[in-house]
Protein backbone atom coordinates (compact mmCIF):
# COMPACT_ATOMS: atom_id res chain seq x y z
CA UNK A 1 78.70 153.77 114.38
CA UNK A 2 75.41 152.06 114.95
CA UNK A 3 75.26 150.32 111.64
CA UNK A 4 78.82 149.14 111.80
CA UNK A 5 77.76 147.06 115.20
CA UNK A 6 74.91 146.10 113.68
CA UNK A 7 76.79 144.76 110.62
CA UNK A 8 79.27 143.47 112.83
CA UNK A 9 76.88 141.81 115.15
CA UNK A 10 75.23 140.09 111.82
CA UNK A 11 78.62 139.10 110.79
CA UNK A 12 79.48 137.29 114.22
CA UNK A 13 76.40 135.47 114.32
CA UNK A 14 76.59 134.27 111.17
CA UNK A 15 80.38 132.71 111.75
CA UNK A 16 78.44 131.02 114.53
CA UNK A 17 75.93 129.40 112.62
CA UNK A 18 77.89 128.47 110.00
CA UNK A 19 80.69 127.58 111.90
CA UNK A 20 77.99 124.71 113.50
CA UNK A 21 76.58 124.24 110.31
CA UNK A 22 79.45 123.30 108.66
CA UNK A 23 82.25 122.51 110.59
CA UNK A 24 79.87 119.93 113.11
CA UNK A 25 76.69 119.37 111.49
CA UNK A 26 78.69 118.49 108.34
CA UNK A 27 81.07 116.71 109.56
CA UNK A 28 78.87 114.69 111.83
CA UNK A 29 76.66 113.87 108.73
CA UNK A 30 79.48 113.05 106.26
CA UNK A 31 81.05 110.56 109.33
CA UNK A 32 77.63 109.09 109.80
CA UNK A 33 76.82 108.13 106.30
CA UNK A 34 80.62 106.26 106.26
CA UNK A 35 80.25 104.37 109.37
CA UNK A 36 76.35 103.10 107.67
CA UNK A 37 77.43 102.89 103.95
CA UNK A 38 80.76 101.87 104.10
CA UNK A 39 81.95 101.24 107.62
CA UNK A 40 85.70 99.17 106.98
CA UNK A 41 86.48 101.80 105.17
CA UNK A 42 85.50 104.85 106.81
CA UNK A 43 87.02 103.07 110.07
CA UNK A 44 90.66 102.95 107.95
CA UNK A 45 90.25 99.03 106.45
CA UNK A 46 91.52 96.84 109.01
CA UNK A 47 92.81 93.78 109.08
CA UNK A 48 92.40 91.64 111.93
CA UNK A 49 93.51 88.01 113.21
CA UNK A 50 90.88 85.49 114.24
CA UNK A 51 90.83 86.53 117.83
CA UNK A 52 89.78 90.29 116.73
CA UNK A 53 93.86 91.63 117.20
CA UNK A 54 94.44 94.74 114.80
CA UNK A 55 97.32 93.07 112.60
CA UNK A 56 97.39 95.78 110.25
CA UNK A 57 95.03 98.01 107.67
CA UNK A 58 94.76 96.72 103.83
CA UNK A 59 95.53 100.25 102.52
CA UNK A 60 98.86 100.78 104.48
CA UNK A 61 101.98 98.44 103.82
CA UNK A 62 104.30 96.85 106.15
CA UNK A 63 107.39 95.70 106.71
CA UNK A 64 107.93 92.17 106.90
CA UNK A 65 111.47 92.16 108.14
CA UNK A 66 113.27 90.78 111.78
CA UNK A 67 114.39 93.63 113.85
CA UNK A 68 117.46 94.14 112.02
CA UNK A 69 115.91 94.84 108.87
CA UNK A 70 116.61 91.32 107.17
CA UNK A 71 113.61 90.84 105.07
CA UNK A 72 112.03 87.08 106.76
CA UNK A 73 112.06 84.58 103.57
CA UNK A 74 109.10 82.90 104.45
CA UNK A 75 106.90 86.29 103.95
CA UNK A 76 106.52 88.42 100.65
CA UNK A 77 107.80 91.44 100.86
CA UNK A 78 106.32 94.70 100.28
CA UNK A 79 108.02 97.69 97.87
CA UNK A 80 110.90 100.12 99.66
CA UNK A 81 109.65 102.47 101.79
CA UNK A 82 110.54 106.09 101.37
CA UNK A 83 108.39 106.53 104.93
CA UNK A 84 110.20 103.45 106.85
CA UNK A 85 107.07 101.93 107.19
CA UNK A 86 105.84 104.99 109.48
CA UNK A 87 102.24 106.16 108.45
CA UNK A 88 102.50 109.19 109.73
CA UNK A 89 105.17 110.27 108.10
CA UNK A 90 103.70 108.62 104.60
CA UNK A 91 105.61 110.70 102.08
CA UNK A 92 107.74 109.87 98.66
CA UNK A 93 111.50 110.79 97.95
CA UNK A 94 110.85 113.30 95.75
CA UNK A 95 113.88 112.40 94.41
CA UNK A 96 114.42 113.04 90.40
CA UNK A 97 115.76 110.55 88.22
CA UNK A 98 119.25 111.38 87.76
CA UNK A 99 119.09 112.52 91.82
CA UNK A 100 122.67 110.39 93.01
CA UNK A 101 120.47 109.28 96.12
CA UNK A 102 117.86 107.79 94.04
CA UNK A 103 120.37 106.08 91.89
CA UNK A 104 122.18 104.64 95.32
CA UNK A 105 118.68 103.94 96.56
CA UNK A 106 117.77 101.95 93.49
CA UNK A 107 120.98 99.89 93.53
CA UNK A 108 120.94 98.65 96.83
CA UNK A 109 117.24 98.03 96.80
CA UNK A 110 118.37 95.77 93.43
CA UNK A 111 121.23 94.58 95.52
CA UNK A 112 118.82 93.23 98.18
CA UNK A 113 116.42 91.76 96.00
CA UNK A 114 118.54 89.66 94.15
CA UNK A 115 120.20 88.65 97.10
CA UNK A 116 116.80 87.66 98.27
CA UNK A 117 115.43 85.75 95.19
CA UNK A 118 117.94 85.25 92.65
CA UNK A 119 119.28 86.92 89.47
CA UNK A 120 116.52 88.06 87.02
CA UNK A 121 114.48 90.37 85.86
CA UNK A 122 113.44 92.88 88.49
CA UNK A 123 109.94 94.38 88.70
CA UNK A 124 110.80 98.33 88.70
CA UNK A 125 108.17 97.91 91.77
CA UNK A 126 110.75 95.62 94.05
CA UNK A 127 113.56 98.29 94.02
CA UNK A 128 111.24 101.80 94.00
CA UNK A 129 109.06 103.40 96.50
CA UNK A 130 105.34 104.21 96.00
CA UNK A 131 104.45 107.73 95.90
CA UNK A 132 103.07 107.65 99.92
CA UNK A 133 105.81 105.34 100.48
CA UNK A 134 103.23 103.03 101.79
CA UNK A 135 101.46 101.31 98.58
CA UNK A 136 100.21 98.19 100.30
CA UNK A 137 100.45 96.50 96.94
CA UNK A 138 103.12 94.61 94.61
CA UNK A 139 102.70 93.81 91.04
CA UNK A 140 101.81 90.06 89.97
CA UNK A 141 105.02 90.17 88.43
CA UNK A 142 106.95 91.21 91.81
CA UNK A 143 104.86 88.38 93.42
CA UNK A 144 105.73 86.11 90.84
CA UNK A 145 109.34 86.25 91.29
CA UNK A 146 109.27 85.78 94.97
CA UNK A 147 107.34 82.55 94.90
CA UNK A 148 110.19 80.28 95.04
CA UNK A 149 112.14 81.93 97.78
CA UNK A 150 108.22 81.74 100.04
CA UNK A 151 107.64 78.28 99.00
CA UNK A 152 111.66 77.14 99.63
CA UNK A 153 111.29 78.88 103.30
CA UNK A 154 108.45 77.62 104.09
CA UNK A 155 108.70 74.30 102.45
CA UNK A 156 105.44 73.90 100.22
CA UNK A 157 105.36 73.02 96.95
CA UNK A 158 105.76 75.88 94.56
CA UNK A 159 102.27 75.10 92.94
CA UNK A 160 100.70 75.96 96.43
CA UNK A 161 102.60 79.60 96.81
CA UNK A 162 101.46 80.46 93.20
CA UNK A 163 98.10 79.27 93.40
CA UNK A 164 97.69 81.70 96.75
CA UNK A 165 99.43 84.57 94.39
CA UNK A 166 96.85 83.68 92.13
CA UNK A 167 93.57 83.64 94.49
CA UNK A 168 94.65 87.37 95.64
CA UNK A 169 95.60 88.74 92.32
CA UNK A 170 93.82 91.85 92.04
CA UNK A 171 92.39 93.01 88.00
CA UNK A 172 93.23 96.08 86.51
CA UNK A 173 91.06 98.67 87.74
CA UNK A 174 88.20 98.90 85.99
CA UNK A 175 89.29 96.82 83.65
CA UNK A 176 91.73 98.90 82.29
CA UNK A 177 93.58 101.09 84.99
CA UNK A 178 96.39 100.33 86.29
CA UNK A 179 98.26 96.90 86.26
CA UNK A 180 97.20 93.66 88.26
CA UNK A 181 98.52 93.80 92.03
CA UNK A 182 98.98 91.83 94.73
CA UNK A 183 98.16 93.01 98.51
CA UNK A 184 101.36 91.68 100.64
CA UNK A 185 99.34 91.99 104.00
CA UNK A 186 96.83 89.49 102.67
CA UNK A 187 98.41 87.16 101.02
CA UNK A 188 100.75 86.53 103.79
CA UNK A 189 98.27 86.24 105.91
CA UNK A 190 97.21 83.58 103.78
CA UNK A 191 100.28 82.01 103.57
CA UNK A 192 100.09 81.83 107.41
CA UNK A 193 96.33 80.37 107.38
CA UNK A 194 97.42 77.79 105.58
């Protein structure tokens, strides 16, 4: 009996110290080399205004639609959202290919976009959702097709909207990875600057 208190005392005191060790020390350590090495990002990448408003965070999109859901013409817009532009509920469809509500899903999303910015070939990013649902990021292609519609809206010359496209035209990836992409938060934010 005595050694099984024993053992059970060493037990419980370990938890403890482990249980500080880890699951504060740890964490406090881990959260204080973020905030000093990279402290935008550890703090979730916001984007702010000039007067220091929160406007949004560069990792999570947005919906740049009125109240009713019409997208605004003078903005770019961001993929479909799977989420509804809800971060906490960040999630994808999980629909298959040949899942009816994907199909539907697809269509109307092509529907919309064309309505939007002409007839033309669609970027399979304009009419899909993103894995989370919230990729803050279009294709250059996807960008490129909505110039016209931004510059017509917000009446610029076309040359101006593209050479904005242009300036925040993100590279592959290491070089390689991925395709080049466009963050919709920050370029119409630019747009808006300007």
């Amino acid at each position: 009996m005595r050694t099984t208190l024993r053992t059970a005392g060493v037990a419980v005191r370990a938890m403890l110290v482990f249980t500080v060790l880890l699951g504060v020390g740890y964490m406090l350590l881990i959260t204080g080399i973020g905030q000093l090495a990279l402290p935008s990002q550890a703090n979730g990448s916001l984007v702010r205004s000039a007067d220091g408003t929160v406007v949004g965070s560069s990792l999570i999109a947005q919906s740049f639609q009125d109240a009713d859901g019409t997208a605004l013409p003078q903005y770019f817009q961001s993929r479909p959202s799977a989420a509804s532009w809800d971060a906490a509920a960040s999630t994808g469809s999980n629909l298959g290919p040949e899942n009816a509500d994907l199909i539907d899903s697809i269509s109307a999303n092509r529907a919309a976009f064309e309505a939007l910015n002409g007839s033309g070939a669609i970027p399979a990013d304009a009419v899909t959702s993103s894995a989370s649902g919230l990729d803050p990021d279009i294709s250059a292609a996807n960008a490129e097709r909505q110039v016209a519609r931004v510059a017509e809206a917000r009446g610029i010359p076309v040359s101006d909207v593209e050479a904005l496209v242009a300036e925040h035209t993100l590279p592959r990836d290491l070089g390689f990875l991925g395709d080049p992409r466009v963050n919709v938060l920050e370029l119409n934010r630019a747009l808006d600057a300007r």
